[in-house]
Protein backbone atom coordinates (compact mmCIF):
# COMPACT_ATOMS: atom_id res chain seq x y z
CA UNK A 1 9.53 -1.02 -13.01
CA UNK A 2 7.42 0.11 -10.08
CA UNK A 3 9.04 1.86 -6.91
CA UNK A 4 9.45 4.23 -4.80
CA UNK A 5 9.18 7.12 -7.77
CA UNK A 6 5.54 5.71 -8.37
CA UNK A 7 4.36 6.04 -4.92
CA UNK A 8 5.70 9.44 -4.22
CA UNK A 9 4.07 10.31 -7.39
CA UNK A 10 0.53 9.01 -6.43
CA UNK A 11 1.00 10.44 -2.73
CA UNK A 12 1.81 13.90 -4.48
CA UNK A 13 -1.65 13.51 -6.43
CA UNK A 14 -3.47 13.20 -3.20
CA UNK A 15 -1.85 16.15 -1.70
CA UNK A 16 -2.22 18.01 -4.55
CA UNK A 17 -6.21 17.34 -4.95
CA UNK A 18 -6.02 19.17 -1.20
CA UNK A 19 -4.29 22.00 -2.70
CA UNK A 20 -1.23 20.81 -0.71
CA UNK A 21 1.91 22.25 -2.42
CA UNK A 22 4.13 22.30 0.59
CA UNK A 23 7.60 20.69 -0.29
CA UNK A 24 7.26 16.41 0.19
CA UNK A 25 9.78 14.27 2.18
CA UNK A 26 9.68 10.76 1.38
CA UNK A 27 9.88 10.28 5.16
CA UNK A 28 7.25 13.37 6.07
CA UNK A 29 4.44 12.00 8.39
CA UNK A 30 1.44 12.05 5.59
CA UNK A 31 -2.06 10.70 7.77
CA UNK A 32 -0.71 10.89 11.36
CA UNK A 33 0.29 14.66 10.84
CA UNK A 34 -3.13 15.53 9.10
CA UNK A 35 -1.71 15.93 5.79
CA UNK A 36 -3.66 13.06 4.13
CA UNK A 37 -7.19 12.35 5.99
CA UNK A 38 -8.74 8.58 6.29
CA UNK A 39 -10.63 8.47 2.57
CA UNK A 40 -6.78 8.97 1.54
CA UNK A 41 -5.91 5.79 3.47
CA UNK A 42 -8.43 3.77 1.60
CA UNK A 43 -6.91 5.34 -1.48
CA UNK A 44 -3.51 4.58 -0.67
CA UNK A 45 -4.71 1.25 0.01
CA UNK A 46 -6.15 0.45 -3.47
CA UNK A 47 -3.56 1.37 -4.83
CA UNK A 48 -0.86 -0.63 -3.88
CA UNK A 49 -3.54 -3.49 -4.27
CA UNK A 50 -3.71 -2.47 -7.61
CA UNK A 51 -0.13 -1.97 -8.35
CA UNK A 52 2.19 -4.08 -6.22
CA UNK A 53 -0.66 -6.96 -5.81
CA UNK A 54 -0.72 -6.03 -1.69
CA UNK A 55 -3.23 -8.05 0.06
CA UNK A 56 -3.97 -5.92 3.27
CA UNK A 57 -6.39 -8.52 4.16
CA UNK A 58 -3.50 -11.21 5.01
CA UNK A 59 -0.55 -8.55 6.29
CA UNK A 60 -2.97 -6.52 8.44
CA UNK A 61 -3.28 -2.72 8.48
CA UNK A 62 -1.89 0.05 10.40
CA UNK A 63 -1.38 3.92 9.54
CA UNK A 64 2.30 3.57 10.16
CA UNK A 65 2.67 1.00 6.99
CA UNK A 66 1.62 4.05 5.00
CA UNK A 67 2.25 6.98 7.05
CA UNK A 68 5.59 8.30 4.88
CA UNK A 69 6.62 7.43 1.35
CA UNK A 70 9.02 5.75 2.61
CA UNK A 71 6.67 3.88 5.31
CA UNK A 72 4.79 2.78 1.88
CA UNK A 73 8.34 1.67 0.06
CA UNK A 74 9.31 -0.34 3.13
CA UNK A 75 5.94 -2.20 3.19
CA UNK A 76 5.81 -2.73 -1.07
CA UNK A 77 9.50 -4.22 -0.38
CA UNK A 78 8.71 -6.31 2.61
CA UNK A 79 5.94 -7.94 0.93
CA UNK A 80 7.31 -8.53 -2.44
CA UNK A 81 10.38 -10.03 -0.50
CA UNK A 82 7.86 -12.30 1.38
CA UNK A 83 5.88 -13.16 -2.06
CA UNK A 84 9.30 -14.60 -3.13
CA UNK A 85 9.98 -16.72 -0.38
């Protein structure tokens, strides 16, 4: 199943392609604290299209919805709870 363990995983790819090997938080700031630039956004973005079927064209889009790992679980979970409704 996907979840939280597959985001932080793709997040620590991103970091990683910056040469980023400080220690990850799933609640550390990733774009707002400079981290993860704007291209990552977009990246972050496709992805969860990709994998959790996100449609960022009907919820909206704002850094804070993928600011964190956990910013990123909290949105995933919001809008497969919605899906179900």
């Amino acid at each position: 199943m996907k979840g939280k363990a597959e985001i932080r995983e793709f997040v620590q790819g991103l970091l990683t392609n910056y040469g980023d090997d400080e220690p990850l938080a799933n609640g550390d700031s990733l774009l707002l604290s400079g981290r993860l630039q704007s291209i990552d956004a977009v990246e972050i973005i496709m992805f969860l299209e990709q994998t959790f079927g996100i449609d960022f064209a009907q919820i909206g889009f704002d850094k804070e919805l993928i600011d964190s790992v956990d910013a990123i679980d909290a949105t995933v979970q919001t809008t497969m709870n919605c899906k179900k409704e």
